[in-house]
C-alpha atoms as a PDB file:
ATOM      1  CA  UNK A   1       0.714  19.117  -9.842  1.00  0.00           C
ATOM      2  CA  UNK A   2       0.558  15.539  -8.672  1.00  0.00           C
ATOM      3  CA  UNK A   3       1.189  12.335 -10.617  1.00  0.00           C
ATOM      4  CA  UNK A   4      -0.219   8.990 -10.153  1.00  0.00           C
ATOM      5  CA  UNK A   5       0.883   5.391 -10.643  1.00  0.00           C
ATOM      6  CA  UNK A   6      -1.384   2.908 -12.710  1.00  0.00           C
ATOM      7  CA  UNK A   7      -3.220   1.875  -9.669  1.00  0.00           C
ATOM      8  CA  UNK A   8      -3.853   5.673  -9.019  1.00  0.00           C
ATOM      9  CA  UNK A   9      -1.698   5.906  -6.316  1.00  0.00           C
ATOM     10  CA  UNK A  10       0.086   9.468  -5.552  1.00  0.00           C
ATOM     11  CA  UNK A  11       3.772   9.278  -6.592  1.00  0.00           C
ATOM     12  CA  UNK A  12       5.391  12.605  -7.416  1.00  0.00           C
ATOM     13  CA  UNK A  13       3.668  16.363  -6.654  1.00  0.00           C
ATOM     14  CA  UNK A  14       5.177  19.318  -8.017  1.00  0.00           C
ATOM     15  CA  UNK A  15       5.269  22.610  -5.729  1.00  0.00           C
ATOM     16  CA  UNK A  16       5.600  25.512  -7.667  1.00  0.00           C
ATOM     17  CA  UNK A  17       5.127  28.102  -4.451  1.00  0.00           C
ATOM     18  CA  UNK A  18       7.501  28.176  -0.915  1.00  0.00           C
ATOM     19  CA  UNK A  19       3.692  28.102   0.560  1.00  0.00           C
ATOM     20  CA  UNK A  20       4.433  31.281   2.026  1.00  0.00           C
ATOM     21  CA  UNK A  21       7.394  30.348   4.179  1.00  0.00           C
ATOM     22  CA  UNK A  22      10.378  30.715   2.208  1.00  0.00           C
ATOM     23  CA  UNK A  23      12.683  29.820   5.231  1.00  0.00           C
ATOM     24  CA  UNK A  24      10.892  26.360   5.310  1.00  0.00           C
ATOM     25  CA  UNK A  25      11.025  26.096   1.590  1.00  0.00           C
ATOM     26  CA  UNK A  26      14.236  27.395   0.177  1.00  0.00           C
ATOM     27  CA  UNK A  27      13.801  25.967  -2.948  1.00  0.00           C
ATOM     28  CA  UNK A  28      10.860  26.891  -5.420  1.00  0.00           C
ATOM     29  CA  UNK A  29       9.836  24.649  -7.690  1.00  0.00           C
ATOM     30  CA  UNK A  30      10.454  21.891  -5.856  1.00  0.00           C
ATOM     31  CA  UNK A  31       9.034  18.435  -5.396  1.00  0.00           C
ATOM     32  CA  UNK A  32       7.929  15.541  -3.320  1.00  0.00           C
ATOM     33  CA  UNK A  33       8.099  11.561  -3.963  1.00  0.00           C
ATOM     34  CA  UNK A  34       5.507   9.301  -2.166  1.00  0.00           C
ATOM     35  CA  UNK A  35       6.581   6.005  -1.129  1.00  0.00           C
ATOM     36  CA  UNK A  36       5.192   3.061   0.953  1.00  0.00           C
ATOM     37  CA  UNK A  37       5.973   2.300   4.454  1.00  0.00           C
ATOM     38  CA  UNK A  38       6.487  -1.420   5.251  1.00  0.00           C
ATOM     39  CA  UNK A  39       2.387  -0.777   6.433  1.00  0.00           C
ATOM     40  CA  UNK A  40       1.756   0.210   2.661  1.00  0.00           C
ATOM     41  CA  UNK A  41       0.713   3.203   4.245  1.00  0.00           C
ATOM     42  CA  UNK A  42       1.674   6.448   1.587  1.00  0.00           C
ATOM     43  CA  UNK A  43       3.913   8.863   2.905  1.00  0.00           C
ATOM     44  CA  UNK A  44       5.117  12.086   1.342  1.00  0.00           C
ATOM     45  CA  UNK A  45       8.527  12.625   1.860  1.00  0.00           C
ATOM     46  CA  UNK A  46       8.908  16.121   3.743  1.00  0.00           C
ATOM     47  CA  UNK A  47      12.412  17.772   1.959  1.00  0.00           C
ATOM     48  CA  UNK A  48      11.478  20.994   0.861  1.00  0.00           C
ATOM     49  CA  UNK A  49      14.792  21.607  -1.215  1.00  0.00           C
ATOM     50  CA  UNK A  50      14.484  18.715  -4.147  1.00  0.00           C
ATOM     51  CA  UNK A  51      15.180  21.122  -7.193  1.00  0.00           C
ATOM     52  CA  UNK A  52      13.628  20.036 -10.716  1.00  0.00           C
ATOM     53  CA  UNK A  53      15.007  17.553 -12.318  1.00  0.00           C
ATOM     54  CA  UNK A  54      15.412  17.851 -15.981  1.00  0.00           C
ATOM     55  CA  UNK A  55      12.313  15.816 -16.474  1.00  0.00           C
ATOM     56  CA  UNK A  56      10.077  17.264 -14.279  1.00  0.00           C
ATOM     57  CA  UNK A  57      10.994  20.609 -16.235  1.00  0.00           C
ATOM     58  CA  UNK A  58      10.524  18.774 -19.672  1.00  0.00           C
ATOM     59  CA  UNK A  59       6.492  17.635 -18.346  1.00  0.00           C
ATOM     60  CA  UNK A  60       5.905  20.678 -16.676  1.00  0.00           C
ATOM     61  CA  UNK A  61       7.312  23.247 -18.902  1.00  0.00           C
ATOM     62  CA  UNK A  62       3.314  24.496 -19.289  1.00  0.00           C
ATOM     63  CA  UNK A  63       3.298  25.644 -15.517  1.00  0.00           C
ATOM     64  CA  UNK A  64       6.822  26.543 -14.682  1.00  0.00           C
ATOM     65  CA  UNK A  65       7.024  30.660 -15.037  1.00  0.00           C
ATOM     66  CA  UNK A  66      11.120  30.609 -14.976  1.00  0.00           C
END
């Protein structure tokens, strides 16, 4: 699931798979912030072991399967 900023810009996606390398991906669901580099240029950050925070659970308790 991905989320958007008011100027539809990506901001936060949701994985709720290890993408079928659970060495790579320890942690499942997990997620991924996008920021800006100092070229405004959108980058996802690349941890694979950001565990759910207890908001993410609360506005994605419709696809978690926990």
């Amino acid at each position: 699931r991905k989320y958007y900023d008011e100027t539809v810009k990506p901001r936060l996606d949701i994985d709720m798979t290890d993408h079928g390398n659970s060495k790579q991906h320890p942690v499942v669901p997990h997620y991924h912030e996008w920021t800006e580099n100092e070229s405004k240029k959108l980058i996802r950050d690349s941890a694979h072991d950001n565990g759910l925070k207890k908001w993410h659970r609360i506005a994605n308790e419709d696809i978690l399967r926990e």
